[in-house]
C-alpha atoms as a PDB file:
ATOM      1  CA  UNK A   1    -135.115 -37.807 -39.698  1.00  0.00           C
ATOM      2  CA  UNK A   2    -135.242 -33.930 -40.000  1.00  0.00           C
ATOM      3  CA  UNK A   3    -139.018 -32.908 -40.545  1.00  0.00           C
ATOM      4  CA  UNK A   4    -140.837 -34.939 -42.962  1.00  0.00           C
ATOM      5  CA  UNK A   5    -140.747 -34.082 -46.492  1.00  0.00           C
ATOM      6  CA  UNK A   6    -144.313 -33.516 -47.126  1.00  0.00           C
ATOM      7  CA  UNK A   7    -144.591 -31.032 -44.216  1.00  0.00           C
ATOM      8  CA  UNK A   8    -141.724 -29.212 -45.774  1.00  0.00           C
ATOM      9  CA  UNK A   9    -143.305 -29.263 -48.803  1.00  0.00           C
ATOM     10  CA  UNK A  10    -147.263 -27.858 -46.691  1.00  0.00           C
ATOM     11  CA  UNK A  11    -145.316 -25.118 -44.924  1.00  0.00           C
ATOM     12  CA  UNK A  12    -144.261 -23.366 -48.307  1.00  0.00           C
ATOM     13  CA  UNK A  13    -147.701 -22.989 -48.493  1.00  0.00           C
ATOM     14  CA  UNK A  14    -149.235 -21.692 -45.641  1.00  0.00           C
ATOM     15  CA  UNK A  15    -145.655 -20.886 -44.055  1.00  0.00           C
ATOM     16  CA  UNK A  16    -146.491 -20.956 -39.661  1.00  0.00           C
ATOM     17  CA  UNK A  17    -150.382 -21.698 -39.414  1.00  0.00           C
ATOM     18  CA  UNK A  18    -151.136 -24.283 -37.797  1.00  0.00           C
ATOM     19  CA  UNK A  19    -151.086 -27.576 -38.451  1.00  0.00           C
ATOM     20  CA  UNK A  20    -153.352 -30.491 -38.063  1.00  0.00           C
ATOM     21  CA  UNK A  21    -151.178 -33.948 -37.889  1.00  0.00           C
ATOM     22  CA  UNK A  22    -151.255 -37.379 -36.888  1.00  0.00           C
ATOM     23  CA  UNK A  23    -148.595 -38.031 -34.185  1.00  0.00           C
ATOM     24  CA  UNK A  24    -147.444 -40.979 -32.027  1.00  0.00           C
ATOM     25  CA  UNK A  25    -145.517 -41.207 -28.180  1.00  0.00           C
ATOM     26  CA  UNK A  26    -143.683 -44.607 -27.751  1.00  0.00           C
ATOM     27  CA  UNK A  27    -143.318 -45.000 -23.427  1.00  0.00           C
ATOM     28  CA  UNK A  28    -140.668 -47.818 -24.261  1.00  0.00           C
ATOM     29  CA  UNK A  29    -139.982 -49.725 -20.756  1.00  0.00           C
ATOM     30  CA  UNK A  30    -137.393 -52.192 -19.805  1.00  0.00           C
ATOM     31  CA  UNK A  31    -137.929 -53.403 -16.519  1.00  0.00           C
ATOM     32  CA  UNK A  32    -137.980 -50.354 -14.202  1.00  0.00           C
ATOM     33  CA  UNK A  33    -136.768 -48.335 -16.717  1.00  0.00           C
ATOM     34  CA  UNK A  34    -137.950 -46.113 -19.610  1.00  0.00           C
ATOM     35  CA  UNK A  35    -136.326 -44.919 -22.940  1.00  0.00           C
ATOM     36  CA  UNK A  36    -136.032 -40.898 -23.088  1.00  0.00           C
ATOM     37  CA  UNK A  37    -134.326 -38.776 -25.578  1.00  0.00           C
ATOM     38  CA  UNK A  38    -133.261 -34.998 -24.810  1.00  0.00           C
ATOM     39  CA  UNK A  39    -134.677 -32.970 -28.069  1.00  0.00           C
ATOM     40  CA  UNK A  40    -132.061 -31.311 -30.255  1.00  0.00           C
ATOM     41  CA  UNK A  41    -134.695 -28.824 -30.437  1.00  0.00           C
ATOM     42  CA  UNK A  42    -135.797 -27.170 -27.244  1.00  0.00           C
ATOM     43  CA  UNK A  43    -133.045 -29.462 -25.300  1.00  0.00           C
ATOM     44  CA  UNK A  44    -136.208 -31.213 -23.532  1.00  0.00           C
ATOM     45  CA  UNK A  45    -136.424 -34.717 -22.369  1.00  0.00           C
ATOM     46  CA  UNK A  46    -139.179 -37.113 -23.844  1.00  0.00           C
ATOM     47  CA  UNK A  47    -139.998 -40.130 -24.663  1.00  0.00           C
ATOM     48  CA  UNK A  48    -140.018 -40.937 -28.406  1.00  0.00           C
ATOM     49  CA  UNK A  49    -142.160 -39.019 -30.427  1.00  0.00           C
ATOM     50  CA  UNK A  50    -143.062 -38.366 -34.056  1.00  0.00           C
ATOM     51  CA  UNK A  51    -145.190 -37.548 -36.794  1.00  0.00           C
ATOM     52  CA  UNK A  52    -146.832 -40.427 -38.514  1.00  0.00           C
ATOM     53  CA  UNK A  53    -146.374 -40.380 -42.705  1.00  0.00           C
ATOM     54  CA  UNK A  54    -148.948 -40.476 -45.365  1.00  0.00           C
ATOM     55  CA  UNK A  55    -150.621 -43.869 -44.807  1.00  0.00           C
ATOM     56  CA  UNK A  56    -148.487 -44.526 -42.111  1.00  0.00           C
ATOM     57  CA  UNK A  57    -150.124 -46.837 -40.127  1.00  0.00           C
ATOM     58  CA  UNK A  58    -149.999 -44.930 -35.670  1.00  0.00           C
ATOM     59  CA  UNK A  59    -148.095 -48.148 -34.688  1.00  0.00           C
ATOM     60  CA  UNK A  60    -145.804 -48.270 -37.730  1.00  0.00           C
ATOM     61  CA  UNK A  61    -144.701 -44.578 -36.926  1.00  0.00           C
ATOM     62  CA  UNK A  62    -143.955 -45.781 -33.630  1.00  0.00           C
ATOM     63  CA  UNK A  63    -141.582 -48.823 -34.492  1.00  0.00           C
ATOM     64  CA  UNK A  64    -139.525 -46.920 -37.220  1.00  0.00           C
ATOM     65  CA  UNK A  65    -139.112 -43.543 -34.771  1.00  0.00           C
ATOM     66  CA  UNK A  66    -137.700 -45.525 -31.862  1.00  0.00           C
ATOM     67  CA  UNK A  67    -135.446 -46.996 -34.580  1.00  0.00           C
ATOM     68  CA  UNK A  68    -134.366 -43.869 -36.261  1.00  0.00           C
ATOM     69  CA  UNK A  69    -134.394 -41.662 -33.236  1.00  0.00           C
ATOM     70  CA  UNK A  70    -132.348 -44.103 -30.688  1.00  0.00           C
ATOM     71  CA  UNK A  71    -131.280 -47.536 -32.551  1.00  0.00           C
ATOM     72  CA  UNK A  72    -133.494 -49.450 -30.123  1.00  0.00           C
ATOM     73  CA  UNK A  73    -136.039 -51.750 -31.886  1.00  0.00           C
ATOM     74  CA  UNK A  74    -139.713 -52.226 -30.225  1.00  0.00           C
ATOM     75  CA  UNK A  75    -142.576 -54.318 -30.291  1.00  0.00           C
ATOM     76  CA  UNK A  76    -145.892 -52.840 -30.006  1.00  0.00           C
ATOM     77  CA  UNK A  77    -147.531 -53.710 -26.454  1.00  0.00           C
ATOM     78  CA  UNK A  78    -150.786 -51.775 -26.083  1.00  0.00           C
ATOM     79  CA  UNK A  79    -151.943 -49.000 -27.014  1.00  0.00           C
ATOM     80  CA  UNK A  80    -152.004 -46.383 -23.606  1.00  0.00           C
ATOM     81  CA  UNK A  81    -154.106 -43.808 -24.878  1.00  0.00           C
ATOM     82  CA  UNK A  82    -155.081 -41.594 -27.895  1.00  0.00           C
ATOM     83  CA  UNK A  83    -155.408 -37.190 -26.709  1.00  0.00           C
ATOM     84  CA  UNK A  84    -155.392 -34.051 -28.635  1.00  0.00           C
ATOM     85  CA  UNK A  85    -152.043 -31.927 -27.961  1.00  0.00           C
ATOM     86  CA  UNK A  86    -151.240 -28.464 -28.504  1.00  0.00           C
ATOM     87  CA  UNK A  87    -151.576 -26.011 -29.961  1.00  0.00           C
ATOM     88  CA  UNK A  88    -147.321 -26.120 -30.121  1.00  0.00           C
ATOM     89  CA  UNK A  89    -144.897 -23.280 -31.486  1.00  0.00           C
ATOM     90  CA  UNK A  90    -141.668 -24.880 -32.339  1.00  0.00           C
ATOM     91  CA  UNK A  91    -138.549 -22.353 -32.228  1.00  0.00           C
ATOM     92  CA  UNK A  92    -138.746 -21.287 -35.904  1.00  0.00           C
ATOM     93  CA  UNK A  93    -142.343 -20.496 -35.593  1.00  0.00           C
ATOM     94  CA  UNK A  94    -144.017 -22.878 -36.914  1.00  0.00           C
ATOM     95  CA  UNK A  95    -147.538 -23.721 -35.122  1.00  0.00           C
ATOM     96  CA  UNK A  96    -148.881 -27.460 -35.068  1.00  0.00           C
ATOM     97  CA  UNK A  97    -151.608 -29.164 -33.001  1.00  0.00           C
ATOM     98  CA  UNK A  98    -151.479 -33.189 -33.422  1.00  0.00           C
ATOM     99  CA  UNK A  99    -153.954 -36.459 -32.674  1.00  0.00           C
ATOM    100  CA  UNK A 100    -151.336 -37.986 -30.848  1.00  0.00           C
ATOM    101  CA  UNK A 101    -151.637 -41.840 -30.363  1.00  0.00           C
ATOM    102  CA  UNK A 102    -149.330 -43.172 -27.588  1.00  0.00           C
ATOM    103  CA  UNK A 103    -148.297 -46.836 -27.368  1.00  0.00           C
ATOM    104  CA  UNK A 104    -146.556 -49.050 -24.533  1.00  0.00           C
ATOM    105  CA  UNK A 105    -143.432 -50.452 -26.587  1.00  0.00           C
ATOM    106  CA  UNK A 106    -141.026 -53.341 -24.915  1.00  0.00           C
ATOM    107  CA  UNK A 107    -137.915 -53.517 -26.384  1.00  0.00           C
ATOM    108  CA  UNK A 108    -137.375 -56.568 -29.220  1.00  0.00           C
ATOM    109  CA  UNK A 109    -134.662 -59.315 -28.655  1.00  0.00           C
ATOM    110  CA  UNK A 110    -132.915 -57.923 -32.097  1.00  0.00           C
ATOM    111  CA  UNK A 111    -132.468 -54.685 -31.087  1.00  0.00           C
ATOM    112  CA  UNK A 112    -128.657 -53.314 -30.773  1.00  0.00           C
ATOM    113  CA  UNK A 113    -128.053 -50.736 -27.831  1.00  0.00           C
ATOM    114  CA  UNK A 114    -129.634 -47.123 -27.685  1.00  0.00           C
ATOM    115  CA  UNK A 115    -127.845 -43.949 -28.973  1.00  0.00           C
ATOM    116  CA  UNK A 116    -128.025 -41.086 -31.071  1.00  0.00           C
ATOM    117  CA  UNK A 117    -129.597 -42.250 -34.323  1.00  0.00           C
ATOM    118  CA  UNK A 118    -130.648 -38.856 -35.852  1.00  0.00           C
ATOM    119  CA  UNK A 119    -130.176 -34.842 -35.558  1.00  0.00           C
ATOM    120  CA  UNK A 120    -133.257 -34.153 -33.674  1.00  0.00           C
ATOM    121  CA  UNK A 121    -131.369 -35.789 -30.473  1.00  0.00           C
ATOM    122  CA  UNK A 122    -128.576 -34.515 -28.310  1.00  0.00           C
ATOM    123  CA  UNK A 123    -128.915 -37.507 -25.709  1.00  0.00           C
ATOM    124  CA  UNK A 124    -131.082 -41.221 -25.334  1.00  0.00           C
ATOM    125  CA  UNK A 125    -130.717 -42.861 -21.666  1.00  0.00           C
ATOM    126  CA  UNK A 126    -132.729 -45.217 -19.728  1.00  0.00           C
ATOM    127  CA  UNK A 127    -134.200 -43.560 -16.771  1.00  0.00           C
ATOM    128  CA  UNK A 128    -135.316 -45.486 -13.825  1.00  0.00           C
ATOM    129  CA  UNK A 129    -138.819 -45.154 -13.556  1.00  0.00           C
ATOM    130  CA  UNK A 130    -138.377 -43.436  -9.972  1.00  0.00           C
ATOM    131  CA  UNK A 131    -135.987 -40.817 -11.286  1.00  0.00           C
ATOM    132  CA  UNK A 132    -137.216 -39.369 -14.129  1.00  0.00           C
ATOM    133  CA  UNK A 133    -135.188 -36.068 -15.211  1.00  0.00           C
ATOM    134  CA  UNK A 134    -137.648 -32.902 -15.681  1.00  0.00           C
ATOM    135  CA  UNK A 135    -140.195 -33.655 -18.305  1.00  0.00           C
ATOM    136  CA  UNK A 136    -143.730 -32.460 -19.359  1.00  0.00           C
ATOM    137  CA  UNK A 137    -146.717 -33.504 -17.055  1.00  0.00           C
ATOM    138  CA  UNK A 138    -148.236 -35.377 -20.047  1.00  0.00           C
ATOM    139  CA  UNK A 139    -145.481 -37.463 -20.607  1.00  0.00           C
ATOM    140  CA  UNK A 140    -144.887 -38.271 -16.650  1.00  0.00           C
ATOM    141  CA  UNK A 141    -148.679 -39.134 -16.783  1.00  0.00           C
ATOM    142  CA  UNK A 142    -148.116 -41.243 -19.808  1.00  0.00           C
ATOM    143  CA  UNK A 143    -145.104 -43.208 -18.276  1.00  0.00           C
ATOM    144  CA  UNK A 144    -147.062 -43.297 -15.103  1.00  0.00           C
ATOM    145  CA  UNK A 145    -150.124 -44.910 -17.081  1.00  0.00           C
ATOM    146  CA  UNK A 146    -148.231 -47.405 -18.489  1.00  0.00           C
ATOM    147  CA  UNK A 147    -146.376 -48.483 -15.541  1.00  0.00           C
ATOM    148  CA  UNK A 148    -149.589 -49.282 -13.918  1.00  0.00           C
ATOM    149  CA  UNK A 149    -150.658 -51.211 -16.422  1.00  0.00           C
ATOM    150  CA  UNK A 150    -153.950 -48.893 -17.200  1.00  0.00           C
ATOM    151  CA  UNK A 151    -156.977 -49.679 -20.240  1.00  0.00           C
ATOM    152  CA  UNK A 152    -156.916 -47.614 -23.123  1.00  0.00           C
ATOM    153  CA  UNK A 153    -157.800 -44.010 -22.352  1.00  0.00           C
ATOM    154  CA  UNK A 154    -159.057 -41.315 -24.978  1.00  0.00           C
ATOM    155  CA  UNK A 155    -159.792 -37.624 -23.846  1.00  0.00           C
ATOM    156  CA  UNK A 156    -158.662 -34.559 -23.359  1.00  0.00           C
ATOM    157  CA  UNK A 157    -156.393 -35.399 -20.202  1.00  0.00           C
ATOM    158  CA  UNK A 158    -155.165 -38.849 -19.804  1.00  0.00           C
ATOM    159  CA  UNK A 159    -155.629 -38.725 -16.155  1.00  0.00           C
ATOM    160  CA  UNK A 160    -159.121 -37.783 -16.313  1.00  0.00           C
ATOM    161  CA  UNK A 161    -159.580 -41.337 -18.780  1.00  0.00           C
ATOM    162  CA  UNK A 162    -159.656 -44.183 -16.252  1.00  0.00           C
END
Protein backbone atom coordinates (compact mmCIF):
# COMPACT_ATOMS: atom_id res chain seq x y z
CA UNK A 1 0.00 0.00 0.00
CA UNK A 2 1.13 3.47 -1.34
CA UNK A 3 1.20 5.96 1.72
CA UNK A 4 -1.68 5.77 3.94
CA UNK A 5 -4.66 7.72 3.23
CA UNK A 6 -4.84 9.77 6.26
CA UNK A 7 -1.22 10.97 5.86
CA UNK A 8 -2.17 12.00 2.39
CA UNK A 9 -4.92 13.63 3.61
CA UNK A 10 -2.22 15.57 6.93
CA UNK A 11 0.30 16.55 4.27
CA UNK A 12 -2.27 18.86 2.35
CA UNK A 13 -2.11 20.54 5.38
CA UNK A 14 1.10 21.21 6.57
CA UNK A 15 2.66 19.99 3.10
CA UNK A 16 6.78 18.68 4.29
CA UNK A 17 6.95 19.43 8.18
CA UNK A 18 7.57 16.92 9.98
CA UNK A 19 5.76 14.32 11.09
CA UNK A 20 5.19 12.54 14.30
CA UNK A 21 3.98 8.70 13.59
CA UNK A 22 3.67 5.44 15.02
CA UNK A 23 5.80 2.92 13.04
CA UNK A 24 6.68 -0.80 13.25
CA UNK A 25 10.07 -3.09 11.90
CA UNK A 26 9.13 -6.84 11.50
CA UNK A 27 12.99 -8.85 11.69
CA UNK A 28 11.05 -11.96 10.20
CA UNK A 29 13.58 -15.10 10.58
CA UNK A 30 13.43 -18.52 9.19
CA UNK A 31 16.08 -20.53 10.42
CA UNK A 32 19.34 -18.72 9.54
CA UNK A 33 17.66 -16.56 7.45
CA UNK A 34 15.84 -13.18 7.47
CA UNK A 35 13.09 -11.59 5.23
CA UNK A 36 14.39 -8.21 3.46
CA UNK A 37 12.74 -6.15 0.88
CA UNK A 38 14.77 -3.59 -1.44
CA UNK A 39 12.55 -0.16 -1.17
CA UNK A 40 10.97 1.05 -4.40
CA UNK A 41 11.85 4.23 -2.90
CA UNK A 42 15.48 4.93 -2.21
CA UNK A 43 16.30 1.24 -3.73
CA UNK A 44 17.49 0.30 0.00
CA UNK A 45 17.32 -3.03 1.60
CA UNK A 46 15.23 -3.52 4.90
CA UNK A 47 13.42 -5.50 6.70
CA UNK A 48 9.65 -4.85 6.69
CA UNK A 49 8.58 -1.68 7.78
CA UNK A 50 5.49 0.51 8.05
CA UNK A 51 3.36 2.98 9.48
CA UNK A 52 0.81 1.75 11.91
CA UNK A 53 -3.10 3.11 11.10
CA UNK A 54 -5.46 4.94 13.28
CA UNK A 55 -6.08 2.47 16.13
CA UNK A 56 -3.93 0.14 14.64
CA UNK A 57 -2.83 -1.92 17.18
CA UNK A 58 2.00 -1.92 16.76
CA UNK A 59 1.65 -5.74 16.27
CA UNK A 60 -1.36 -5.63 13.93
CA UNK A 61 0.66 -3.17 11.62
CA UNK A 62 3.25 -5.65 11.66
CA UNK A 63 1.22 -8.84 10.52
CA UNK A 64 -0.75 -7.02 7.67
CA UNK A 65 2.73 -5.15 6.25
CA UNK A 66 4.64 -8.42 5.94
CA UNK A 67 1.45 -9.56 4.16
CA UNK A 68 0.96 -6.69 1.85
CA UNK A 69 4.58 -5.87 1.33
CA UNK A 70 5.95 -9.63 0.57
CA UNK A 71 2.91 -12.31 0.69
CA UNK A 72 4.60 -13.98 3.66
CA UNK A 73 2.27 -14.36 6.71
CA UNK A 74 3.85 -13.97 10.43
CA UNK A 75 3.19 -14.66 13.84
CA UNK A 76 4.18 -12.25 16.39
CA UNK A 77 7.26 -13.64 18.54
CA UNK A 78 8.49 -10.89 20.86
CA UNK A 79 8.69 -7.75 20.82
CA UNK A 80 12.82 -6.70 20.21
CA UNK A 81 12.68 -3.26 21.09
CA UNK A 82 10.73 0.08 20.91
CA UNK A 83 13.45 3.55 19.68
CA UNK A 84 12.79 6.91 18.34
CA UNK A 85 14.00 7.23 14.51
CA UNK A 86 14.70 10.08 12.44
CA UNK A 87 14.26 12.82 11.72
CA UNK A 88 13.83 11.19 7.81
CA UNK A 89 13.45 13.19 4.39
CA UNK A 90 11.90 10.91 1.92
CA UNK A 91 12.74 11.86 -1.89
CA UNK A 92 9.72 14.15 -2.42
CA UNK A 93 10.49 16.07 0.64
CA UNK A 94 8.50 15.13 2.95
CA UNK A 95 10.06 15.10 6.68
CA UNK A 96 8.83 12.39 9.31
CA UNK A 97 10.29 11.22 12.64
CA UNK A 98 8.43 7.88 13.98
CA UNK A 99 8.08 5.75 17.54
CA UNK A 100 9.08 2.81 15.85
CA UNK A 101 8.15 -0.55 17.60
CA UNK A 102 10.12 -3.55 16.20
CA UNK A 103 8.94 -7.15 16.62
CA UNK A 104 10.68 -10.70 16.08
CA UNK A 105 8.09 -12.35 13.53
CA UNK A 106 8.46 -16.32 12.52
CA UNK A 107 6.86 -17.12 9.58
CA UNK A 108 3.08 -18.93 9.96
CA UNK A 109 2.46 -22.50 8.52
CA UNK A 110 -0.34 -20.74 6.08
CA UNK A 111 1.75 -18.50 4.56
CA UNK A 112 2.33 -18.87 0.56
CA UNK A 113 5.96 -17.94 -0.70
CA UNK A 114 7.50 -14.30 -0.56
CA UNK A 115 7.35 -11.80 -3.50
CA UNK A 116 6.44 -8.54 -4.58
CA UNK A 117 3.08 -7.79 -2.98
CA UNK A 118 2.95 -3.95 -3.40
CA UNK A 119 4.65 -0.79 -5.30
CA UNK A 120 6.82 0.28 -2.54
CA UNK A 121 9.10 -2.96 -3.40
CA UNK A 122 11.42 -3.69 -6.26
CA UNK A 123 12.78 -7.05 -4.61
CA UNK A 124 11.90 -9.55 -1.20
CA UNK A 125 14.70 -12.39 -0.60
CA UNK A 126 15.76 -14.34 2.30
CA UNK A 127 19.20 -13.42 3.31
CA UNK A 128 21.30 -15.69 5.31
CA UNK A 129 21.87 -14.19 8.45
CA UNK A 130 25.80 -14.16 7.72
CA UNK A 131 25.39 -12.35 4.43
CA UNK A 132 23.34 -9.64 4.78
CA UNK A 133 23.42 -7.19 1.59
CA UNK A 134 24.26 -3.39 2.65
CA UNK A 135 21.69 -2.14 5.05
CA UNK A 136 21.34 0.58 7.78
CA UNK A 137 23.28 0.00 11.13
CA UNK A 138 19.90 0.03 12.97
CA UNK A 139 18.47 -2.59 11.14
CA UNK A 140 21.83 -4.92 11.24
CA UNK A 141 21.60 -4.18 15.06
CA UNK A 142 17.99 -5.12 15.05
CA UNK A 143 18.54 -8.48 13.13
CA UNK A 144 21.57 -8.95 15.25
CA UNK A 145 19.31 -8.47 18.51
CA UNK A 146 16.99 -10.82 17.55
CA UNK A 147 19.24 -13.49 16.50
CA UNK A 148 20.64 -13.54 19.91
CA UNK A 149 17.68 -13.89 21.39
CA UNK A 150 17.98 -10.40 23.51
CA UNK A 151 15.03 -8.85 26.33
CA UNK A 152 13.09 -6.08 25.25
CA UNK A 153 15.17 -2.94 24.81
CA UNK A 154 13.77 0.78 24.74
CA UNK A 155 16.20 3.81 24.15
CA UNK A 156 17.70 5.83 22.02
CA UNK A 157 20.21 3.14 20.51
CA UNK A 158 19.26 -0.42 20.68
CA UNK A 159 22.72 -1.44 21.39
CA UNK A 160 23.11 0.74 24.26
CA UNK A 161 19.56 -1.25 25.78
CA UNK A 162 20.88 -4.56 27.12
Amino acid sequence: MPTPDFIVQLRAKIEHAELWLPGVTAIVLRGDEVLLVRRADNREWTPVTGICDPREHPHETAIRECLEETGVAVNIERLLWVQAVGPVTYPNGDVASYVDTTFLCSVAATSGPAMVGDEENLEVKWFPVAQLPPIKPRFREAIAHAVAGEEPGWGSRPSEVR
